[in-house]
C-alpha atoms as a PDB file:
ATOM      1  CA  UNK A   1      40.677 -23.114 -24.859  1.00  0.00           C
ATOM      2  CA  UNK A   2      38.374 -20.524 -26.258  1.00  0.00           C
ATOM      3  CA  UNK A   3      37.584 -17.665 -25.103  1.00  0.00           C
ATOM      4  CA  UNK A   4      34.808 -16.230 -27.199  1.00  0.00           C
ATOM      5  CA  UNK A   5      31.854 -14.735 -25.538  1.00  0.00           C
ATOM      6  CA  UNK A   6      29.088 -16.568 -24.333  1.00  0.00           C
ATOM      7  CA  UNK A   7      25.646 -15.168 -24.922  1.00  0.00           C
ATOM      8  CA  UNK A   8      22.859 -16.036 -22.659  1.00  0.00           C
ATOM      9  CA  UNK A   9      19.598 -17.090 -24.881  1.00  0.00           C
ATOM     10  CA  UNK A  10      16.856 -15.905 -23.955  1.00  0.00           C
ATOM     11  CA  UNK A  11      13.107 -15.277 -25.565  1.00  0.00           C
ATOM     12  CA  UNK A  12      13.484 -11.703 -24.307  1.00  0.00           C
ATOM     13  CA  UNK A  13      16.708 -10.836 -25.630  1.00  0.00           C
ATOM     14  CA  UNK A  14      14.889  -8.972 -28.834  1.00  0.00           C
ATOM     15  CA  UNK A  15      12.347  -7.596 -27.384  1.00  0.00           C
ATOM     16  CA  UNK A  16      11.877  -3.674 -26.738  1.00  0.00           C
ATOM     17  CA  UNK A  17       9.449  -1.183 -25.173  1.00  0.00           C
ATOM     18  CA  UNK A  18       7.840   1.671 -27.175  1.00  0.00           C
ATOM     19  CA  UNK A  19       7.839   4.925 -25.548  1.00  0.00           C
ATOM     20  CA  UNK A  20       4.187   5.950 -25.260  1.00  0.00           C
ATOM     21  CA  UNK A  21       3.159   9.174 -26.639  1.00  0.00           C
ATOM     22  CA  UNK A  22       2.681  12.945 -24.915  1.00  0.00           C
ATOM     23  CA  UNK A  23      -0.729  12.526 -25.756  1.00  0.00           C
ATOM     24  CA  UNK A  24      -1.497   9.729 -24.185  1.00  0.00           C
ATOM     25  CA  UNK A  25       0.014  10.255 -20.891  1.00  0.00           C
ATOM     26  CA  UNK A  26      -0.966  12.935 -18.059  1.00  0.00           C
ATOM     27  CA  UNK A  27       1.284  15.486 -18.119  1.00  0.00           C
ATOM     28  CA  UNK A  28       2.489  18.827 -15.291  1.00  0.00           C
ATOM     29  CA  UNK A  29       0.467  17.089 -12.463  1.00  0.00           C
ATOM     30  CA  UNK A  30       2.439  18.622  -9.466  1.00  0.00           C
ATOM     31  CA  UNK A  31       3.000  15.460  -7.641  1.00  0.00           C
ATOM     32  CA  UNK A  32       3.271  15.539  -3.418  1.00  0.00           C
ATOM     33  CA  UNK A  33       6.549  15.046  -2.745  1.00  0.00           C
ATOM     34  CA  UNK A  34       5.811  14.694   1.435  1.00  0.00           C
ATOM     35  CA  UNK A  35       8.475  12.306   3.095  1.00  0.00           C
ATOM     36  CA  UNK A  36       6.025   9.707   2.936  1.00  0.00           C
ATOM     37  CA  UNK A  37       6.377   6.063   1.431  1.00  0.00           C
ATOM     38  CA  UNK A  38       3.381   5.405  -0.677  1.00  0.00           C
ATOM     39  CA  UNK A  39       2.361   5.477  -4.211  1.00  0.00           C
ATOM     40  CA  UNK A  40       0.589   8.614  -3.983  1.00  0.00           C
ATOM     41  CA  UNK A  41      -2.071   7.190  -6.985  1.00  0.00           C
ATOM     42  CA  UNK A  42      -4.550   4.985  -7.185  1.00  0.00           C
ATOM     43  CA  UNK A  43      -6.426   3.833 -10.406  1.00  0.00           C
ATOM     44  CA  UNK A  44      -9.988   1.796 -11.129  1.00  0.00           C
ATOM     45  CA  UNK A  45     -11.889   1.359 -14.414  1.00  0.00           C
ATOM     46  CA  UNK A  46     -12.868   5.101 -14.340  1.00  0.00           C
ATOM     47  CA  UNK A  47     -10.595   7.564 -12.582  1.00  0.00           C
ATOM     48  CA  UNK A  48      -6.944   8.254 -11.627  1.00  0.00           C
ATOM     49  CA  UNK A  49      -6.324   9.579  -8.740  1.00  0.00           C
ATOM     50  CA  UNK A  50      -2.903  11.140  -7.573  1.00  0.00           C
ATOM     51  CA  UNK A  51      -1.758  13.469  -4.325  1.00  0.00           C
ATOM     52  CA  UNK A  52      -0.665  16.536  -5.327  1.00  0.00           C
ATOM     53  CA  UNK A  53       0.957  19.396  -3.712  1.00  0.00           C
ATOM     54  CA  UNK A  54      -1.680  22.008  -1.988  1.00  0.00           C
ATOM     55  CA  UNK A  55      -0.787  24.906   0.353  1.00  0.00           C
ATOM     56  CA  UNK A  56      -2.858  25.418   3.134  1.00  0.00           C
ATOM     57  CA  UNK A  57      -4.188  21.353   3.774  1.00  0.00           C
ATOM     58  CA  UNK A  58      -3.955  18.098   1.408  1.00  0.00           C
ATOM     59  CA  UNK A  59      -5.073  17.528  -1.634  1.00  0.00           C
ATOM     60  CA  UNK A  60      -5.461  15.181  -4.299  1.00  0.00           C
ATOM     61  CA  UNK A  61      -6.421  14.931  -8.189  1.00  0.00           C
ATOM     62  CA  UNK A  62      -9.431  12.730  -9.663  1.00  0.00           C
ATOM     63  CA  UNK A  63      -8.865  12.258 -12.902  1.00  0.00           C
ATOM     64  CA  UNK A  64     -11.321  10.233 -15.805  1.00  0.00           C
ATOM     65  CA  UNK A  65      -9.257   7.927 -17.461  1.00  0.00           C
ATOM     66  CA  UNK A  66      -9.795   9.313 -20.919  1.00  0.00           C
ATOM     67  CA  UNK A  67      -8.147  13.380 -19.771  1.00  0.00           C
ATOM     68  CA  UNK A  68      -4.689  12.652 -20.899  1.00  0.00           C
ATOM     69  CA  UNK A  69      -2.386  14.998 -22.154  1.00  0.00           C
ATOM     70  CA  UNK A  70      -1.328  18.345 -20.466  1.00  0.00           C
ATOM     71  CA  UNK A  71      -3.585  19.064 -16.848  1.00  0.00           C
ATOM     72  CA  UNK A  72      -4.297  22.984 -16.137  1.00  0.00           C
ATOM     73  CA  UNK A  73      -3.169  23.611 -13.172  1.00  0.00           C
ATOM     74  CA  UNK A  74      -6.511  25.054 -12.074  1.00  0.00           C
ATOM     75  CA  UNK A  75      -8.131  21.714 -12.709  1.00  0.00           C
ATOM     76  CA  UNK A  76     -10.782  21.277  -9.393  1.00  0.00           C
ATOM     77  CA  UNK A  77      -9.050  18.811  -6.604  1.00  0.00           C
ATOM     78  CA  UNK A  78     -10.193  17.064  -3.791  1.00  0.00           C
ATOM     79  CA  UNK A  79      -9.586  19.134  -0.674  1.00  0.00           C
ATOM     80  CA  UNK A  80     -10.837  18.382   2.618  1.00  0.00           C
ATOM     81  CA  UNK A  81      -7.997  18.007   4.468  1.00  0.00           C
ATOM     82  CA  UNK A  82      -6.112  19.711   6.464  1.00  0.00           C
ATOM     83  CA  UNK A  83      -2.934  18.337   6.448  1.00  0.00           C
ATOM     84  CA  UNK A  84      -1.056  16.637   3.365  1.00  0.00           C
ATOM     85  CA  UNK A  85      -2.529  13.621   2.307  1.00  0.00           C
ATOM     86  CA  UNK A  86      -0.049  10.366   2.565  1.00  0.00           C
ATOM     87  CA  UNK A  87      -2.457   7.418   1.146  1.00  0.00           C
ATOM     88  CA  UNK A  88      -5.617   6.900  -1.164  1.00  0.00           C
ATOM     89  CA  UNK A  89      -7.380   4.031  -1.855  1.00  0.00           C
ATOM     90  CA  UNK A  90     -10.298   3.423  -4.342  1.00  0.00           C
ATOM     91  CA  UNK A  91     -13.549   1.323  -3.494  1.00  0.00           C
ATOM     92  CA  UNK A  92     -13.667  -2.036  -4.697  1.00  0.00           C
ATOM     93  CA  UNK A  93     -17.562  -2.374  -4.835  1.00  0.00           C
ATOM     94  CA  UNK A  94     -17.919   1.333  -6.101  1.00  0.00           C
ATOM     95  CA  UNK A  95     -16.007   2.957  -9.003  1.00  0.00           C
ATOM     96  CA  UNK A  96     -17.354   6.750  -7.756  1.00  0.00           C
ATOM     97  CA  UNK A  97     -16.218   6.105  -3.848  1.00  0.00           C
ATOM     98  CA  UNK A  98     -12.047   6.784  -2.607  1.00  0.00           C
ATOM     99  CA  UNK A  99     -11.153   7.134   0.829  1.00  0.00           C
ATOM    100  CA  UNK A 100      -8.296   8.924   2.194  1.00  0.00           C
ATOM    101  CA  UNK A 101      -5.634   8.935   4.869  1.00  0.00           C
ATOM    102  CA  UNK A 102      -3.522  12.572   6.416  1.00  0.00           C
ATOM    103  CA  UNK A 103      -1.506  13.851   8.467  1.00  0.00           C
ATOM    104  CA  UNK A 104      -4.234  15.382  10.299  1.00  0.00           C
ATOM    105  CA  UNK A 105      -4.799  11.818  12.041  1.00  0.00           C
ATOM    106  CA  UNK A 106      -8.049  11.578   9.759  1.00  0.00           C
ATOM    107  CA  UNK A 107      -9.486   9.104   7.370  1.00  0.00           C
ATOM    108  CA  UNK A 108     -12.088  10.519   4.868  1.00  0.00           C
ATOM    109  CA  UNK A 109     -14.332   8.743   2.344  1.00  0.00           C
ATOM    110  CA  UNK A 110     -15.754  10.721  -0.428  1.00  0.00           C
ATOM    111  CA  UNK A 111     -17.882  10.417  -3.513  1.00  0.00           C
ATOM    112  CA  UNK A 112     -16.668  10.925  -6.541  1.00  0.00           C
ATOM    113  CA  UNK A 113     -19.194  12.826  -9.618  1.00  0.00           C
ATOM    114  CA  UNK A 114     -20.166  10.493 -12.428  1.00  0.00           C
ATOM    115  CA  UNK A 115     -18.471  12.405 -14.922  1.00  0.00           C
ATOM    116  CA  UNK A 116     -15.427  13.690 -12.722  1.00  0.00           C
ATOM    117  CA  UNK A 117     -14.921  17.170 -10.991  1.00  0.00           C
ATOM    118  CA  UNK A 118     -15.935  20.590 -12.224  1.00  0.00           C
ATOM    119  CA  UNK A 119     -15.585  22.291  -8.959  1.00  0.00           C
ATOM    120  CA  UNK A 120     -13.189  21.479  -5.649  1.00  0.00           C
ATOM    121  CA  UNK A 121     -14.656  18.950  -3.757  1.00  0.00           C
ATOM    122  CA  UNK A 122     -14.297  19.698   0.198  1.00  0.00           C
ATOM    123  CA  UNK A 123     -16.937  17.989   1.474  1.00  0.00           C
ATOM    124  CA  UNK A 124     -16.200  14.306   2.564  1.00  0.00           C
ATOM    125  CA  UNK A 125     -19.255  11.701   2.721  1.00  0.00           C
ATOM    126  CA  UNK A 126     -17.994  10.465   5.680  1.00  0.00           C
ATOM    127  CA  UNK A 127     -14.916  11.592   8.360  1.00  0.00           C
ATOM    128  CA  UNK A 128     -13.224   8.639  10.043  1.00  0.00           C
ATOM    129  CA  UNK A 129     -11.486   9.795  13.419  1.00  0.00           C
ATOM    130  CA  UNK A 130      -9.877   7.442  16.012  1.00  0.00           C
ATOM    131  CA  UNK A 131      -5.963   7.287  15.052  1.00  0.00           C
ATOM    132  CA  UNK A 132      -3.691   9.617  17.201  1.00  0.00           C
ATOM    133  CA  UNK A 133      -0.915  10.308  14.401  1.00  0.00           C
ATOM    134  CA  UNK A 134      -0.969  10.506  10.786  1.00  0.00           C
ATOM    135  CA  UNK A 135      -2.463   8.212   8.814  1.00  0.00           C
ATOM    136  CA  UNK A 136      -0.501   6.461   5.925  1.00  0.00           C
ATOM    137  CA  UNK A 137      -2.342   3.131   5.207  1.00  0.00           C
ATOM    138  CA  UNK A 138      -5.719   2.648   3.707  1.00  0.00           C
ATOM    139  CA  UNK A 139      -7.393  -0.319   2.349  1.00  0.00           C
ATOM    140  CA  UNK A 140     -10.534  -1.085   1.337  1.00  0.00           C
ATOM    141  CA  UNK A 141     -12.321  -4.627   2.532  1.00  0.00           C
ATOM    142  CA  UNK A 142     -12.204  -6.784  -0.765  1.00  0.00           C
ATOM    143  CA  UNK A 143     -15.343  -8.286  -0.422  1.00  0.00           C
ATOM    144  CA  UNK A 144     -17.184  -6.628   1.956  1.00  0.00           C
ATOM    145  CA  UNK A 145     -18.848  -3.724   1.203  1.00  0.00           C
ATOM    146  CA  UNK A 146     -18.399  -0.516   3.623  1.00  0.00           C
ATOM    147  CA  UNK A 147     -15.682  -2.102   5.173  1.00  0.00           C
ATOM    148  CA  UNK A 148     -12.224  -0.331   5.498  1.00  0.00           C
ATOM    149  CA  UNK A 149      -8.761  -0.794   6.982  1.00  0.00           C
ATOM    150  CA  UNK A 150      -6.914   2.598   8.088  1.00  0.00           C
ATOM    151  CA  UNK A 151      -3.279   2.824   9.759  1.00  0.00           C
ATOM    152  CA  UNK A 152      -1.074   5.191  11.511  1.00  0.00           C
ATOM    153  CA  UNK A 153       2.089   5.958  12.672  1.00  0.00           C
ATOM    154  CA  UNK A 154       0.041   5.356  16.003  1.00  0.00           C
ATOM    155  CA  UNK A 155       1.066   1.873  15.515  1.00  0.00           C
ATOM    156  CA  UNK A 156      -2.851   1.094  15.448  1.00  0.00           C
ATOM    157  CA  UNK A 157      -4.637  -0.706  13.099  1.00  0.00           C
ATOM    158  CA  UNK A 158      -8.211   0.269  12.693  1.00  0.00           C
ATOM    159  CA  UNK A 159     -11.355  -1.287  10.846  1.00  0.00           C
ATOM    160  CA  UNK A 160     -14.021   0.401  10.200  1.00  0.00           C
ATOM    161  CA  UNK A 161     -17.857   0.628   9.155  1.00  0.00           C
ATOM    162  CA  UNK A 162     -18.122   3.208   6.808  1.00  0.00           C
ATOM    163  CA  UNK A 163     -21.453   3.211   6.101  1.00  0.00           C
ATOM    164  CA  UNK A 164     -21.956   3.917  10.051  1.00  0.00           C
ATOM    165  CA  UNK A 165     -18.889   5.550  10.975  1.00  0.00           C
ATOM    166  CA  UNK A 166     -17.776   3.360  13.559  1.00  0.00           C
ATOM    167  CA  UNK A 167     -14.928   1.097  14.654  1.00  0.00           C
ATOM    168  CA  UNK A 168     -15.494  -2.414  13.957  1.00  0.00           C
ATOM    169  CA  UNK A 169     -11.924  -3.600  15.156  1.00  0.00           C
ATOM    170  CA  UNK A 170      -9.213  -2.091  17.079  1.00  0.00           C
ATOM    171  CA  UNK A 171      -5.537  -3.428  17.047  1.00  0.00           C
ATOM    172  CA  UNK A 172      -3.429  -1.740  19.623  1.00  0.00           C
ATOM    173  CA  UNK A 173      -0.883  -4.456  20.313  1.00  0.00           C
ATOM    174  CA  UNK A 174      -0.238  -6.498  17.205  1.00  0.00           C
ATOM    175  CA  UNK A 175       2.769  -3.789  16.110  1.00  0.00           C
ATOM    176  CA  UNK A 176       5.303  -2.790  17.948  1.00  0.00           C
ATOM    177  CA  UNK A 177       7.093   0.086  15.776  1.00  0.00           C
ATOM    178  CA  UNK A 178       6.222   1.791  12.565  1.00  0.00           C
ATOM    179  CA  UNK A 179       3.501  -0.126   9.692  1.00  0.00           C
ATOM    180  CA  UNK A 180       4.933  -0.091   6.456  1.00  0.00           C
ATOM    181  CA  UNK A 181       2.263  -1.867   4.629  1.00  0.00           C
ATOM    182  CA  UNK A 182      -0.859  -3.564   5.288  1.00  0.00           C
ATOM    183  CA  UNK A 183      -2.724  -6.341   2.133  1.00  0.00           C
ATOM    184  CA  UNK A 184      -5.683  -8.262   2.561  1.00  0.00           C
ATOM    185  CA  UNK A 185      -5.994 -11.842   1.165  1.00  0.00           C
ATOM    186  CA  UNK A 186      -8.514 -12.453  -1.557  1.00  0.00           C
ATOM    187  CA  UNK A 187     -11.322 -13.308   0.481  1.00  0.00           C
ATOM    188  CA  UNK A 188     -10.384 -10.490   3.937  1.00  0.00           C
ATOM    189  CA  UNK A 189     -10.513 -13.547   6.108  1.00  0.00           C
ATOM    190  CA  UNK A 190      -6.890 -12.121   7.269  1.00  0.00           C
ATOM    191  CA  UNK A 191      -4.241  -9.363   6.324  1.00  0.00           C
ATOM    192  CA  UNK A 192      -0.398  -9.098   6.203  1.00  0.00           C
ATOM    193  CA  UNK A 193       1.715  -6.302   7.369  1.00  0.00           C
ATOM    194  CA  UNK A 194       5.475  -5.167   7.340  1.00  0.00           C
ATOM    195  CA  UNK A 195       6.580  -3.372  10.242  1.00  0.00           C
ATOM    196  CA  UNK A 196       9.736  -1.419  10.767  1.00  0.00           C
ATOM    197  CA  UNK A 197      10.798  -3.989  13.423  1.00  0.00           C
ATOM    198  CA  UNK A 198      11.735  -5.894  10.257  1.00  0.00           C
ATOM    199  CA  UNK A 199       9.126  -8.882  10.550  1.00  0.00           C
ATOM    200  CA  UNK A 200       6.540  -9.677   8.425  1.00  0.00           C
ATOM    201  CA  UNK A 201       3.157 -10.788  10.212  1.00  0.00           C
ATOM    202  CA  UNK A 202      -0.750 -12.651   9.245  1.00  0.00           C
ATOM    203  CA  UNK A 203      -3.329 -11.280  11.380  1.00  0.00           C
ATOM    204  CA  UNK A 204      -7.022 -12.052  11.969  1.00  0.00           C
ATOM    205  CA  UNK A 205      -8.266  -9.169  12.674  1.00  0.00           C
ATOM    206  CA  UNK A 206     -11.716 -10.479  13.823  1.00  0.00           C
ATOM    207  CA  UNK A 207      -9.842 -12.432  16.454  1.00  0.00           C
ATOM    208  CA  UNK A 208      -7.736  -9.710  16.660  1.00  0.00           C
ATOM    209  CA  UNK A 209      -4.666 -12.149  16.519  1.00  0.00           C
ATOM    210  CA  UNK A 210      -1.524 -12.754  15.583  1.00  0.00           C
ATOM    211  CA  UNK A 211      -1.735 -16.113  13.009  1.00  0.00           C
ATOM    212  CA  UNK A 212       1.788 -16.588  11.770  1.00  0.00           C
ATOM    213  CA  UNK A 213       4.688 -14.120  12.209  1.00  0.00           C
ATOM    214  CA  UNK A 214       8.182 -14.164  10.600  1.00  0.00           C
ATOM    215  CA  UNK A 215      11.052 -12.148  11.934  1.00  0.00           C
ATOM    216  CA  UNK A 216      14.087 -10.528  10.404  1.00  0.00           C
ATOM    217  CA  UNK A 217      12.254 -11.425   6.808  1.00  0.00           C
ATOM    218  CA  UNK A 218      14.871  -8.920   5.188  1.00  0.00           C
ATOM    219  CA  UNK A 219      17.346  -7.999   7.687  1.00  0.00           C
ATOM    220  CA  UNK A 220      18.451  -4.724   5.672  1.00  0.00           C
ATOM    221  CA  UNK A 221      17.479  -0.907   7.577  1.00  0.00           C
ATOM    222  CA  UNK A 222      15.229   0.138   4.549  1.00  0.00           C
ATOM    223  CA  UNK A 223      11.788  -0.141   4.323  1.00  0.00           C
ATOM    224  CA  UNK A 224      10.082  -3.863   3.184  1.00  0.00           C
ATOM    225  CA  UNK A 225       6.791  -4.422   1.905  1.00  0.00           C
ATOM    226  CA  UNK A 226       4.292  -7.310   2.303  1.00  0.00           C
ATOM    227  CA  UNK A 227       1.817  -8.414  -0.135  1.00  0.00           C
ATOM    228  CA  UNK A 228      -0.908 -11.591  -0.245  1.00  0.00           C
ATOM    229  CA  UNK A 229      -0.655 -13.525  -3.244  1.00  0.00           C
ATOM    230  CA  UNK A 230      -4.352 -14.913  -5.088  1.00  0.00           C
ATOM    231  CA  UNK A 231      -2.846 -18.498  -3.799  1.00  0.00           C
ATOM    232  CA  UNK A 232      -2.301 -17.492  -0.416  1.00  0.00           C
ATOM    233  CA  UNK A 233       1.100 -16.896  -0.219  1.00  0.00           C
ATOM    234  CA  UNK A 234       2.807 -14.047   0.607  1.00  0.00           C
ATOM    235  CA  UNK A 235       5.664 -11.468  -1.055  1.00  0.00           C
ATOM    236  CA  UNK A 236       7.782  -9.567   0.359  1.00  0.00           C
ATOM    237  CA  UNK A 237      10.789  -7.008  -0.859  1.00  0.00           C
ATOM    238  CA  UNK A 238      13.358  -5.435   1.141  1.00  0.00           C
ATOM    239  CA  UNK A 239      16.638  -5.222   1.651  1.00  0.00           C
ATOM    240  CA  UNK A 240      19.650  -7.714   2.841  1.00  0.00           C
ATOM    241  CA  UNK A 241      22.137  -6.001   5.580  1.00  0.00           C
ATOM    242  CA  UNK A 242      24.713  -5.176   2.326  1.00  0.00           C
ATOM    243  CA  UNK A 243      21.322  -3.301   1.033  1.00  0.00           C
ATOM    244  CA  UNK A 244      20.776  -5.455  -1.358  1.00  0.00           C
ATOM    245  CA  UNK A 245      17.729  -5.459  -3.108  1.00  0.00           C
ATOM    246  CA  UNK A 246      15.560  -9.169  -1.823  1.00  0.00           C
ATOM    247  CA  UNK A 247      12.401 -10.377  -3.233  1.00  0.00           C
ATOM    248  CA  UNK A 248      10.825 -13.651  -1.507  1.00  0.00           C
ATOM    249  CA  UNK A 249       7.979 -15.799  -1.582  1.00  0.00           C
ATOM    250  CA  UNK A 250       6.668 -17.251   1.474  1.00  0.00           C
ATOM    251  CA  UNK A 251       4.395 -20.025   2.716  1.00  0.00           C
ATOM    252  CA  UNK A 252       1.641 -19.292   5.717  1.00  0.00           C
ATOM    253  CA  UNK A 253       0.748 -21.969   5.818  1.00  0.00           C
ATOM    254  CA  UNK A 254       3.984 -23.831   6.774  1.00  0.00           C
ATOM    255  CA  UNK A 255       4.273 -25.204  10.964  1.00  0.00           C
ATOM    256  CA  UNK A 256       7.221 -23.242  10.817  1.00  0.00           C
ATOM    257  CA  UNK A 257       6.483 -19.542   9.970  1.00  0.00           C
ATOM    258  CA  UNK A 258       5.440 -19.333  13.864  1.00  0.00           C
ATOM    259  CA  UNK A 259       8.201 -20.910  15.248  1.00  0.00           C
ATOM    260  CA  UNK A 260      10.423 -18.324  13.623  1.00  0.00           C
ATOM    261  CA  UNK A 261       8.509 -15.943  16.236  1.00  0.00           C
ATOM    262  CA  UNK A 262      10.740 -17.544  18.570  1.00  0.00           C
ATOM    263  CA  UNK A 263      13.817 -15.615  20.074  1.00  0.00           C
ATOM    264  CA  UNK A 264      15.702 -18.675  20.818  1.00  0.00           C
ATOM    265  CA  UNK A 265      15.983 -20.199  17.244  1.00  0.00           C
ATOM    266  CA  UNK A 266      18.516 -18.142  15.036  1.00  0.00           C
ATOM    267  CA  UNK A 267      17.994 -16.064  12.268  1.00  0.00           C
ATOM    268  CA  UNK A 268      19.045 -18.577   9.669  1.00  0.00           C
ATOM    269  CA  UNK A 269      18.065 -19.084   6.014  1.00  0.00           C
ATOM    270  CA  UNK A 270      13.888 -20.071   6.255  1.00  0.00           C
ATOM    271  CA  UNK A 271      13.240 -23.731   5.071  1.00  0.00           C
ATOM    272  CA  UNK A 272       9.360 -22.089   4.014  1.00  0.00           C
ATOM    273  CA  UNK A 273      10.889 -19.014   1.915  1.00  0.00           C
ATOM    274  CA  UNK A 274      10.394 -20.960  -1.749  1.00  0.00           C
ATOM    275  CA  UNK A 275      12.558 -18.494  -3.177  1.00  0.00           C
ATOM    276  CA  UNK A 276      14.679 -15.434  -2.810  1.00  0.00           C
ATOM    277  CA  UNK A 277      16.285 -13.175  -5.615  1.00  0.00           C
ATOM    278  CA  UNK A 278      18.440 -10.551  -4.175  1.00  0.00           C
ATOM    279  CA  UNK A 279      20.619  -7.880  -6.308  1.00  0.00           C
ATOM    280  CA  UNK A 280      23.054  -4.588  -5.596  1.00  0.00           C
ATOM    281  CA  UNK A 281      20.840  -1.566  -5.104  1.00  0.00           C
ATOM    282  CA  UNK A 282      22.439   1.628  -6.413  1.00  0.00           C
END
């Protein structure tokens, strides 16, 4: 019997990364470090933007692609808020427009120079007011223009008209604890979210209704996140109740993602989840 090693092939196994250099990377950007779950950046074809601590209100860098290297600490930031900002979000349609989201309950959309910032920017284009807590979630419409998705820790999902300032939609009822996430499909026909009540849902928000909901998708404590897929499917991370790290892939369109809304069926494994990886978080 031998016992000699077994080696898994693989096309990978010789492959490495190469560190990139100082100079190409931004360096001393005083990153937000608010106990808030987001990315805190956003890129397009033309700027980086990233949240950044500020005294006295939020603030966030806007950055042209090309400034790499070490950032002065006096370099001009966008400032209009008055409490820390948790979310930003670029325009799809317009490489010069970002909109925000704060603590101070506000959404604000602003326009970004051609050339970048020589001067703090504190004026907003347009200020977005209707949530009653913070705001953590923003996304922009992918297809149609002036159109933008805002959430808070109100549990409200709002949709908005920026180009007039008002609400379009208001969903009040569709989440019962804490949004983690919101993603539109490719066309904006509907959106997924990941709630803190542990299921992940499909909503129309023209209808304002629920289309497919799954519960206990990941069944561990920590946050999960929900994303549409270009094929209309949807994935989701989390955790397992061991916290182990999960990744799955879902099908909407299966008869079964809204019976699992039922109480009375158990939580077993889903016949629609096409596949699940899971592995031991640290």
């Amino acid at each position: 019997m031998s016992f000699r090693k077994v080696v898994r092939q693989s096309k990978f196994r010789h492959v490495f990364g190469q560190p990139v250099k100082n100079d190409q990377c931004y360096e001393d950007i005083r990153v937000s470090r608010v106990t808030w779950d987001s990315t805190f950046c956003a890129v397009n074809p033309k700027f980086l933007a990233v949240i950044v601590e500020a005294s006295g209100g939020g603030a966030f860098l806007v950055l042209p692609l090309s400034k790499t290297g070490r950032i002065d600490k006096a370099y001009p930031t966008v400032c209009g808020h008055t409490g820390p900002v948790l979310d930003i979000d670029w325009c799809p349609h317009n490489d010069e427009v970002i909109a925000s989201g704060s603590e101070d309950c506000t959404v604000m959309v602003w326009q970004i120079p051609e050339n970048g910032l020589t001067s703090p920017l504190t004026e907003p284009v347009v200020v977005l007011e209707g949530h009653t807590k913070r705001v953590g979630i923003i996304a922009w419409h992918p297809t149609a223009r002036n159109v933008l998705l805002s959430a808070g820790c109100d549990n409200v999902v709002l949709i908005w008209n920026v180009g007039t300032a008002e609400e379009l939609y208001r969903l009040d009822s569709l989440h019962p604890d804490l949004i983690y996430n919101v993603s539109w499909n490719h066309n904006g026909s509907l959106f997924c979210s990941a709630c803190k009540d542990k299921s992940v849902r499909i909503i129309d928000p023209r209808r304002g209704t629920l289309m497919a909901e799954r519960e206990k998708a990941h069944e561990g404590a920590r946050p999960m996140r929900a994303i549409f897929l270009a094929d209309g499917k949807v994935f989701t991370t989390g955790f397992s109740r061991m916290s182990e790290r999960q990744l799955a892939l879902w099908d909407p369109g299966s008869p079964l993602l809204q019976q699992a809304s039922s109480s009375s069926k158990p939580p077993g494994p889903s016949p629609f989840c096409f596949c699940t990886v899971t592995s031991r978080a640290p």
